[in-house]
Protein backbone atom coordinates (compact mmCIF):
# COMPACT_ATOMS: atom_id res chain seq x y z
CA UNK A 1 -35.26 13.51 -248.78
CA UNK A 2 -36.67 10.02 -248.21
CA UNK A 3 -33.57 9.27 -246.20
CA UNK A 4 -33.46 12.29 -244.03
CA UNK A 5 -37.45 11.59 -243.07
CA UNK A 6 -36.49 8.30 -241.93
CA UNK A 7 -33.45 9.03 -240.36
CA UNK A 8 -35.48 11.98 -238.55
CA UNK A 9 -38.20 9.56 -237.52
CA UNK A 10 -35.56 7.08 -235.89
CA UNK A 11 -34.01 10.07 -233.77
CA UNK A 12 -37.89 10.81 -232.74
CA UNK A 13 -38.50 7.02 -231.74
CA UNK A 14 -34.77 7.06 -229.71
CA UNK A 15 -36.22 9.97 -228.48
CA UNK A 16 -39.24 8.85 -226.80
CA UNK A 17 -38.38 5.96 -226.09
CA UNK A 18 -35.20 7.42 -223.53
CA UNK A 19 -37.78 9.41 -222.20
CA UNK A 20 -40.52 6.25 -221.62
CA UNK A 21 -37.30 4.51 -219.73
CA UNK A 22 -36.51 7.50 -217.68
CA UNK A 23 -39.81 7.88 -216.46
CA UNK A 24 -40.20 4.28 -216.16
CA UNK A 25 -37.05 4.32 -214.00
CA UNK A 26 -38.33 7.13 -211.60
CA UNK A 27 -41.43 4.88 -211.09
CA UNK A 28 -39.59 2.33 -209.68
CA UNK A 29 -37.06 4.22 -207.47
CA UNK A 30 -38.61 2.71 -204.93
CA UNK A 31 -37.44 -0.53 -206.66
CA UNK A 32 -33.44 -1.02 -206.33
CA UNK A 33 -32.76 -2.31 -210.14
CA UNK A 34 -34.54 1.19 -210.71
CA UNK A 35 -32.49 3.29 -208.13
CA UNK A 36 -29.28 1.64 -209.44
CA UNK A 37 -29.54 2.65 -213.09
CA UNK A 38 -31.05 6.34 -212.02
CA UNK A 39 -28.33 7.01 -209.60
CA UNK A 40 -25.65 4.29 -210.79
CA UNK A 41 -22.34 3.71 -208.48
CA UNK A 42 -22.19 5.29 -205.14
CA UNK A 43 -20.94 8.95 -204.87
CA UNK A 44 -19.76 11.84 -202.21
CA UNK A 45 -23.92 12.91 -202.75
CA UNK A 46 -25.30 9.07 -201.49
CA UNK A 47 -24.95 10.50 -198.01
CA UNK A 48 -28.32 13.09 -199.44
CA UNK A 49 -30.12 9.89 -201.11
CA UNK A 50 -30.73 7.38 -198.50
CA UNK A 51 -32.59 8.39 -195.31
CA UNK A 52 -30.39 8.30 -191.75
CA UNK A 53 -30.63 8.40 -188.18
CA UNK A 54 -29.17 10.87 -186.75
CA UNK A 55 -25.83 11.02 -184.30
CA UNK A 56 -25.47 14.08 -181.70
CA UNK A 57 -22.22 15.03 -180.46
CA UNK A 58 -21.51 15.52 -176.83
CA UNK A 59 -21.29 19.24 -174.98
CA UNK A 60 -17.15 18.78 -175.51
CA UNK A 61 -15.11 18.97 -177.96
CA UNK A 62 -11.76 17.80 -178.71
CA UNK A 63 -9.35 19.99 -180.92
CA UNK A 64 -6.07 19.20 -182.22
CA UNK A 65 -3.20 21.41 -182.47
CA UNK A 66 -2.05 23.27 -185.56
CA UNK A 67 1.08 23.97 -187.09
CA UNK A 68 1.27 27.74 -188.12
CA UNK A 69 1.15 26.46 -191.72
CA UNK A 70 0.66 23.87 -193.67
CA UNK A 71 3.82 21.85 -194.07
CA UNK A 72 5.39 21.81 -197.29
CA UNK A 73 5.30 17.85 -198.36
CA UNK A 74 6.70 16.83 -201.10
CA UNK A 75 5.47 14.47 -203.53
CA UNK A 76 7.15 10.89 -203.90
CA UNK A 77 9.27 10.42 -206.67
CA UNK A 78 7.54 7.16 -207.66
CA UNK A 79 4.34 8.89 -207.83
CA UNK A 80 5.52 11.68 -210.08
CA UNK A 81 8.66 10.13 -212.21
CA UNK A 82 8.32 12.78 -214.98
CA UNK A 83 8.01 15.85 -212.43
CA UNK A 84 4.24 16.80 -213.56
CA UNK A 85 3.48 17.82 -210.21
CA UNK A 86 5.41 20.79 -208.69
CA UNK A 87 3.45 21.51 -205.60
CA UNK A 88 1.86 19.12 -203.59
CA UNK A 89 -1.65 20.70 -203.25
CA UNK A 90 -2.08 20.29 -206.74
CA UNK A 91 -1.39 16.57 -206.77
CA UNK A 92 -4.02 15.80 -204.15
CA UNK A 93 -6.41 17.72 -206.18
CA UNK A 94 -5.42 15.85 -209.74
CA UNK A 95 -5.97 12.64 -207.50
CA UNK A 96 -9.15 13.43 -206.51
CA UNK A 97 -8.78 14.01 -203.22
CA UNK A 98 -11.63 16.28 -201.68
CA UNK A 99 -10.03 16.18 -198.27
CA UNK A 100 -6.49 15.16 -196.75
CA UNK A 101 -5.38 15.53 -193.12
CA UNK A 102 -1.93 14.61 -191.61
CA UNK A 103 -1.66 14.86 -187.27
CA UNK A 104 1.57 13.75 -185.62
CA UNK A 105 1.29 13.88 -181.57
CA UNK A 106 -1.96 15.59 -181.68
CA UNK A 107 -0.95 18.48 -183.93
CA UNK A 108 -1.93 19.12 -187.52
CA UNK A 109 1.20 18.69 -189.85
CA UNK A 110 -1.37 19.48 -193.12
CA UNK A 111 -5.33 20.20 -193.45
CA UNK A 112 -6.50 20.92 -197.14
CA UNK A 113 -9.48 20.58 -198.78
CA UNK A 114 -10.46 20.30 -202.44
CA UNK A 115 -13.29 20.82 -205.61
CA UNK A 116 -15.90 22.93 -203.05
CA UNK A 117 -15.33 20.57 -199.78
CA UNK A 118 -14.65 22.25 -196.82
CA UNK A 119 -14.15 21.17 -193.35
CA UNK A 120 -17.51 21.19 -192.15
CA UNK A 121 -18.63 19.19 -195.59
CA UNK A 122 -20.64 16.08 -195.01
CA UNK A 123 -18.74 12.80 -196.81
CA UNK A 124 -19.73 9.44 -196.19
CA UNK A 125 -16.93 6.80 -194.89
CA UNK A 126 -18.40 4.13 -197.14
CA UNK A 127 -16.71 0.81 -196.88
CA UNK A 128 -14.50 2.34 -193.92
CA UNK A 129 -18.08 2.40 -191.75
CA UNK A 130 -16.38 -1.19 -191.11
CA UNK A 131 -14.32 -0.37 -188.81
CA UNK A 132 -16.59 1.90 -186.85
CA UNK A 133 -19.03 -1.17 -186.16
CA UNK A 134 -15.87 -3.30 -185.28
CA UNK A 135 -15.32 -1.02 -182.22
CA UNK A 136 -19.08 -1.04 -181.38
CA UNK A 137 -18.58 -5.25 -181.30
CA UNK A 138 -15.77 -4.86 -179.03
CA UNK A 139 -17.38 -2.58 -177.09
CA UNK A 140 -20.69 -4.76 -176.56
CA UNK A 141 -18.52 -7.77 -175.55
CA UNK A 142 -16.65 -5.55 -173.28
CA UNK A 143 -20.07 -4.69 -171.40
CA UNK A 144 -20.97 -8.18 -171.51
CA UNK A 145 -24.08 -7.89 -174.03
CA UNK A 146 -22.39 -10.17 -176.30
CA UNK A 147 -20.72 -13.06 -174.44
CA UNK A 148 -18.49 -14.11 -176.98
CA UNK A 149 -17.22 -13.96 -180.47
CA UNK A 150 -17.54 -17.28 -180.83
CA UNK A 151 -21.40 -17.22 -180.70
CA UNK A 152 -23.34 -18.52 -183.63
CA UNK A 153 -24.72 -15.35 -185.41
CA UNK A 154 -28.22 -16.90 -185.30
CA UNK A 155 -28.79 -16.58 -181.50
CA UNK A 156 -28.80 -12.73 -182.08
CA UNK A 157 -30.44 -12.91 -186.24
CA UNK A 158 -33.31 -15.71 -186.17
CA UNK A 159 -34.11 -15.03 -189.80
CA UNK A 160 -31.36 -16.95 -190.85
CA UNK A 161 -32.99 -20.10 -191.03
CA UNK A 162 -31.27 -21.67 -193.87
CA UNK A 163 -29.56 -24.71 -193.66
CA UNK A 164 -25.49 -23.60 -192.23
CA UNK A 165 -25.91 -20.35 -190.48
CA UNK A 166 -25.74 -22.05 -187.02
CA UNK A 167 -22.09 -22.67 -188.00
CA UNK A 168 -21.45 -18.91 -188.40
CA UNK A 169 -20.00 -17.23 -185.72
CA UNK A 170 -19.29 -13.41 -184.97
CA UNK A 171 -15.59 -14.18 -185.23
CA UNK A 172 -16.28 -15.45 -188.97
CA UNK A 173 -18.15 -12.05 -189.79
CA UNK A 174 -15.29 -10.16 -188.58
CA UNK A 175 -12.73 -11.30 -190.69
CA UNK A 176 -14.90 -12.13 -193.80
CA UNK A 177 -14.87 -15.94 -193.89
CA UNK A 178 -18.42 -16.26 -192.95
CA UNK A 179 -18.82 -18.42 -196.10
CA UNK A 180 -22.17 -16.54 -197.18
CA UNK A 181 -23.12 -16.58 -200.54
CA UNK A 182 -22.95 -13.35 -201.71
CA UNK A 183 -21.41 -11.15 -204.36
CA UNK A 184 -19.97 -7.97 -203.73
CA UNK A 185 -20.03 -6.63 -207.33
CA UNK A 186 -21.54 -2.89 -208.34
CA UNK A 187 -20.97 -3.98 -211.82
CA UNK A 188 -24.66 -5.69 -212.40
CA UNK A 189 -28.40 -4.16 -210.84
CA UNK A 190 -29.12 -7.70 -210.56
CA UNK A 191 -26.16 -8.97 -207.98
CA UNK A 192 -26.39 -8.68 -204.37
CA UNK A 193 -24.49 -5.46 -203.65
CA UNK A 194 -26.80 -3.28 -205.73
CA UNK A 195 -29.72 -4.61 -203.92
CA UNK A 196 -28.57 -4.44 -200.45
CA UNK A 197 -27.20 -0.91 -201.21
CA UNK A 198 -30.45 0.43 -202.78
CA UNK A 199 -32.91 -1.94 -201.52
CA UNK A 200 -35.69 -0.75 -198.71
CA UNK A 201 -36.16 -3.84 -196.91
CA UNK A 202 -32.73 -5.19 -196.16
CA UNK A 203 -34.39 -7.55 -193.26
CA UNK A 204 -36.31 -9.42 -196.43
CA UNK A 205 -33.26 -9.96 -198.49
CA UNK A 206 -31.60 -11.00 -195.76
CA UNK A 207 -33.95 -13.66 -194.71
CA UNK A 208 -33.02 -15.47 -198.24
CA UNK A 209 -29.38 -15.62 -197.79
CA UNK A 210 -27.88 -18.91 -198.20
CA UNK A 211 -24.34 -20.89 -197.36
CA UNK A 212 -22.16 -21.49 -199.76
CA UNK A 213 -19.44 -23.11 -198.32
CA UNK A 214 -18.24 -23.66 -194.52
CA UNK A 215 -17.19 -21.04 -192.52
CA UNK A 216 -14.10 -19.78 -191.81
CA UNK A 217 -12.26 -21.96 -194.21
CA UNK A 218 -11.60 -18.80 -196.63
CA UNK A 219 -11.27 -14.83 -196.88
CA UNK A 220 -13.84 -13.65 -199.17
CA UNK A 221 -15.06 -10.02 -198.62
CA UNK A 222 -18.67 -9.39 -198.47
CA UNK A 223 -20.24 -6.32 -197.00
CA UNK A 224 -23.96 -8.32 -195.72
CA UNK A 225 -21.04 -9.53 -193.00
CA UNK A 226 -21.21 -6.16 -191.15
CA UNK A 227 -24.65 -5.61 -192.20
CA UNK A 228 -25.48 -9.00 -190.08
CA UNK A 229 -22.52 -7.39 -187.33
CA UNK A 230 -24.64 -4.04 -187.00
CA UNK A 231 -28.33 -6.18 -186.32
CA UNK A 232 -25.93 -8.27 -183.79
CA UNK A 233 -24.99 -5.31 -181.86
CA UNK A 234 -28.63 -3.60 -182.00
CA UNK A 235 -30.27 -6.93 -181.01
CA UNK A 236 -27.89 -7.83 -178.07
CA UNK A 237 -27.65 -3.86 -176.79
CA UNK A 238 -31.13 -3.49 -177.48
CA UNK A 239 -30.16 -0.05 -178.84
CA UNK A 240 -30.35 1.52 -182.25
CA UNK A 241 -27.41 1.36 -183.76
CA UNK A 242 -26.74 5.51 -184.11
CA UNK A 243 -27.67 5.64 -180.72
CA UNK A 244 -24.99 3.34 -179.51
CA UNK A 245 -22.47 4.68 -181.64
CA UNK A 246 -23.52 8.41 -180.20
CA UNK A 247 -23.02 6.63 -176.65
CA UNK A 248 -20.51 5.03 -176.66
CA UNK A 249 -17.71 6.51 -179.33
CA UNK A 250 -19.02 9.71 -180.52
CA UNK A 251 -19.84 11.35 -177.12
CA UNK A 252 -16.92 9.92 -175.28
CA UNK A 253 -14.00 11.39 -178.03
CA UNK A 254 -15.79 14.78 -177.95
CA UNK A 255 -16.67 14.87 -181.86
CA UNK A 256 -16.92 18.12 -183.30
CA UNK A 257 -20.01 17.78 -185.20
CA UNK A 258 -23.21 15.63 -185.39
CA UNK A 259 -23.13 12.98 -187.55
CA UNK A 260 -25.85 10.29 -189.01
CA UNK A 261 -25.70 6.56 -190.54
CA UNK A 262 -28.32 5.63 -193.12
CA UNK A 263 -31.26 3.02 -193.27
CA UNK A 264 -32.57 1.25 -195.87
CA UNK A 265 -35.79 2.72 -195.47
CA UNK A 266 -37.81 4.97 -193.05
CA UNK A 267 -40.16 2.75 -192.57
CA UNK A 268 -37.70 -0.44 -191.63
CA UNK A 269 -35.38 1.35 -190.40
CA UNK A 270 -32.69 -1.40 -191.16
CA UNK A 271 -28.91 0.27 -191.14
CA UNK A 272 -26.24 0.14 -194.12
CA UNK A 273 -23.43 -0.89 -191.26
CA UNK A 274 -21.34 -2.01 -194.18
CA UNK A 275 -21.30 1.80 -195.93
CA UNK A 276 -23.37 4.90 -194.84
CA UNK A 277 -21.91 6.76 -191.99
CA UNK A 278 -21.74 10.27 -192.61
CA UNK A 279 -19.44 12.84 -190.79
CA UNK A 280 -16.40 15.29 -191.13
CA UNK A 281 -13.16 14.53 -192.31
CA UNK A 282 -11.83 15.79 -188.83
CA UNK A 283 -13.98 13.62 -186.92
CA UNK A 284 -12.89 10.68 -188.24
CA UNK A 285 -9.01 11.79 -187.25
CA UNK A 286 -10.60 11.22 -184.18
CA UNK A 287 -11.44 7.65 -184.51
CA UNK A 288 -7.97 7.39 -185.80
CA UNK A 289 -6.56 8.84 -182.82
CA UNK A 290 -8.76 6.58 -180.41
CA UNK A 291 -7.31 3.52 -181.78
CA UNK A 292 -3.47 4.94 -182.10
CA UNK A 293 -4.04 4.85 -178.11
CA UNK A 294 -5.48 1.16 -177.91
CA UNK A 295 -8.76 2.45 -177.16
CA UNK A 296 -8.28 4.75 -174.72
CA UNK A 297 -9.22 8.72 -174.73
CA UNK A 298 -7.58 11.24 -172.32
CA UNK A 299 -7.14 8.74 -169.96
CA UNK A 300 -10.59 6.77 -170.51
CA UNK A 301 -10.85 3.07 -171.77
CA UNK A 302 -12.93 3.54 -174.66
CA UNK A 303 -12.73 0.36 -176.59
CA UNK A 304 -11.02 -2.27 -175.08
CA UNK A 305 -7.67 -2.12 -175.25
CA UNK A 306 -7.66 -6.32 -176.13
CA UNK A 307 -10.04 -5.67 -178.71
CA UNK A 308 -7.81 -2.88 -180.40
CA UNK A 309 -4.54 -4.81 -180.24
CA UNK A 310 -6.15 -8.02 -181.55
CA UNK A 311 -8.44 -6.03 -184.19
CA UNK A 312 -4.68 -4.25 -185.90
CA UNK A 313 -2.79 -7.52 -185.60
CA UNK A 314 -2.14 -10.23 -188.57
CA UNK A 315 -4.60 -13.10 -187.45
CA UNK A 316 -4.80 -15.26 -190.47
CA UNK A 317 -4.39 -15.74 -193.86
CA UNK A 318 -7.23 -13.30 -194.86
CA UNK A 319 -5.77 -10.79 -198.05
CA UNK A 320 -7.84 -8.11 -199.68
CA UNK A 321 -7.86 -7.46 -203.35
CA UNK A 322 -4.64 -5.25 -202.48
CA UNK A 323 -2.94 -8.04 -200.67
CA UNK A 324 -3.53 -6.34 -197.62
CA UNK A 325 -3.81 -8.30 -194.57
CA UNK A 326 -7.83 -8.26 -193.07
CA UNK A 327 -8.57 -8.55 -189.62
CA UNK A 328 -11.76 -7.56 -187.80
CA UNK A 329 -12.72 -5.15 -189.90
CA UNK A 330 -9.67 -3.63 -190.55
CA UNK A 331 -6.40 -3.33 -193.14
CA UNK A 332 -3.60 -4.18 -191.32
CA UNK A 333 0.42 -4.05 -192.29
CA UNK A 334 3.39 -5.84 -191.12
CA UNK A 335 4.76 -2.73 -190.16
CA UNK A 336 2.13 -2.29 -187.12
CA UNK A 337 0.24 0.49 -189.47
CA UNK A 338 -3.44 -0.35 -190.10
CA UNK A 339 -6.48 1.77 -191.86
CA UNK A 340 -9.68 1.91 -192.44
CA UNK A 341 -10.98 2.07 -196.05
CA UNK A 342 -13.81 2.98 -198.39
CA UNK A 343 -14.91 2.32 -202.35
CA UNK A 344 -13.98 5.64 -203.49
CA UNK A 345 -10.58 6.07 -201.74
CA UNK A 346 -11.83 7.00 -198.17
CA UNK A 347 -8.83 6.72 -195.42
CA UNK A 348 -8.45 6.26 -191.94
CA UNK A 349 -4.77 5.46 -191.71
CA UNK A 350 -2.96 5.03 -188.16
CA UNK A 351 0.27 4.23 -188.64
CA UNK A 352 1.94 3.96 -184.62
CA UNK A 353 5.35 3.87 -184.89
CA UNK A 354 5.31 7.26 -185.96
CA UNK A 355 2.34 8.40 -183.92
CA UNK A 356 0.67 9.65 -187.50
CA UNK A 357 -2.83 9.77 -188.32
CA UNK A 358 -3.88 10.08 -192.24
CA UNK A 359 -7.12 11.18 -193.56
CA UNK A 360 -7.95 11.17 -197.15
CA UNK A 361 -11.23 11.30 -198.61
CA UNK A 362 -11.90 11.03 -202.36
CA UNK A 363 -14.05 10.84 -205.57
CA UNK A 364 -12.08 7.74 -206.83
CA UNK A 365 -8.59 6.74 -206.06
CA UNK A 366 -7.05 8.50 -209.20
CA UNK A 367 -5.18 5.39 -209.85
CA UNK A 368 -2.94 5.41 -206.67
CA UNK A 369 -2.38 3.07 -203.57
CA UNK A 370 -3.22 5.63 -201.11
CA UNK A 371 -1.77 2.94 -198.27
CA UNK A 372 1.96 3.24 -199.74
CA UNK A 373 1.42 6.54 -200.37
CA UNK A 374 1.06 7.65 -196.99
CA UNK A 375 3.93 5.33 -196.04
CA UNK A 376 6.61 6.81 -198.46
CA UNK A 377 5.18 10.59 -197.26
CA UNK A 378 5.99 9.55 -193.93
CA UNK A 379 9.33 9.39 -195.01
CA UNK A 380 9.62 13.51 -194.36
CA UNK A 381 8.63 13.57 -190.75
């Protein structure tokens, strides 16, 4: 009996004190060590958690074409070598996939959606945000408000007043060799991800950035780089950030729906360029299509078509943890094909030589190179 009191009072104590840390933790979810270990890794819900600025569409809209049906892919041997999978649907859904599209010439081959996501259903593009803020650079050279990649990031971000930043340029933000020291891991509350991701005041952390080795001598991917490229582009256009976007690439390619990009905090207002915009799966087959025609829409230079060609080329010697070439923002292959991409498996994959367009959005990547995989589908049309 003795045993079974005390084993009873240590499942009290365990008890209370989970509940004295859980309360503790929604204390301090204004604190990002807090917010990290109440809502842990990012999600398809982060788009709910943070607060945004909005993006309005324009009074047009741009549809694509449909097939009558879907059509009837089938899945690559090398992804199913013991024939698990017998219908294609299935295996997107077993992947977690929560959206896929497929549009060839302006027509959709294949639209499904999976686990309760529709196509109206908000998902963030996460790490794929990238390559929207890449355009907006090219866009705000284009119109002269930025004279020059080659500009030292602190003429535009004054806070940077650590020894080294002068050194930085745009062009070394683009392709991740800005030489920041910084590290990308979710794995600890303490490194600098977390706190940039769930932190209220990105313009404080920011100001205590240091150098850790000279730019542009390596690759090393860190998302403060398009953090930093966003507050270049706001600073130079004097325009918030959604509100250039809206202006300048979601009005002009007719979006279907409104969008928004979230902000460290309401009160700072400070955007998460490296993560948090938040659309429709078909609106970002858009952006796809805008850059399978260097830039230009209907007829209309939207980004420069310099800026396109140049952003989807093989610059360097920059690889991502894939081996994927990195340029500007951007994956790109030696096959022309280039994508945007995001933490949990989020796709924007223009592949020109075939005229295709691939959209996949995800919970996780369910243990699959989506970038081969759209290759080796491509294979059937």
């Amino acid at each position: 009996m003795a045993g079974q009191t005390k084993n009873s009072n240590r499942t009290i104590k365990r008890f209370i004190y989970s509940m004295v840390l859980i309360l503790s933790l929604i204390q301090l979810s204004s604190c990002y060590v807090g917010r990290f270990f109440w809502w842990n890794f990012a999600d398809l819900n982060d788009s709910n958690k943070f607060p945004y600025l909005e993006i309005e569409k324009g009074e047009t809209t741009f549809y694509f074409d449909r097939l009558a049906g879907n059509k009837n892919f089938q899945i690559p041997e090398k992804y199913n070598p013991d024939n698990k999978f017998d219908n294609f649907d299935n295996f997107l859904e077993n992947k977690k996939c929560v959206s896929f599209i497929v549009i060839r010439n302006d027509t959709i081959l294949y639209e499904n959606y999976f686990s309760r996501y529709c196509d109206s259903s908000v998902i963030t593009t996460f790490s794929a945000s990238k390559s929207f803020v890449s355009a907006l650079v090219g866009i705000a050279i284009e119109e002269g408000y930025i004279y020059s990649t080659n500009e030292p990031i602190t003429k535009y971000i004054p806070e940077l007043v650590n020894q080294g930043f002068d050194k930085i340029t745009i062009e070394n933000l683009l392709n991740m060799r800005s030489g920041i020291k910084f590290t990308e891991s979710y794995a600890s509350p303490f490194a600098d991800m977390p706190k940039y991701y769930y932190g209220t005041n990105l313009l404080k952390y920011i100001g205590k950035l240091k150098v850790e080795y000279e730019p542009g001598i390596k690759y090393n991917y860190q998302s403060v780089n398009t953090i930093l490229l966003g507050l270049i582009v706001e600073r130079a256009t004097n325009t918030k950030l959604n509100k250039y976007i809206e202006q300048k690439l979601w009005k002009p390619i007719e979006m279907q729906y409104d969008a928004s990009w979230s902000v460290d905090s309401k009160e700072h207002q400070v955007f998460k360029a490296n993560c948090c915009l938040n659309s429709r799966s078909i609106d970002y087959a858009k952006f796809g299509r805008l850059y399978l025609n260097k830039g230009s829409w209907n007829g209309k230079q939207i980004v420069p078509e310099k800026w396109v060609e140049r952003s989807t080329s093989i610059i360097n010697d920059s690889r991502d943890s894939q081996g994927y070439p990195y340029t500007c923002q951007w994956r790109v292959l030696e096959n022309g094909a280039f994508f945007a991409k995001g933490i949990l498996g989020q796709y924007i994959f223009v592949y020109p030589a075939k005229r295709l367009i691939f959209i996949r959005q995800g919970n996780g990547y369910g243990k699959i190179d989506w970038a081969d995989f759209f290759l080796e589908i491509s294979k059937e049309i």
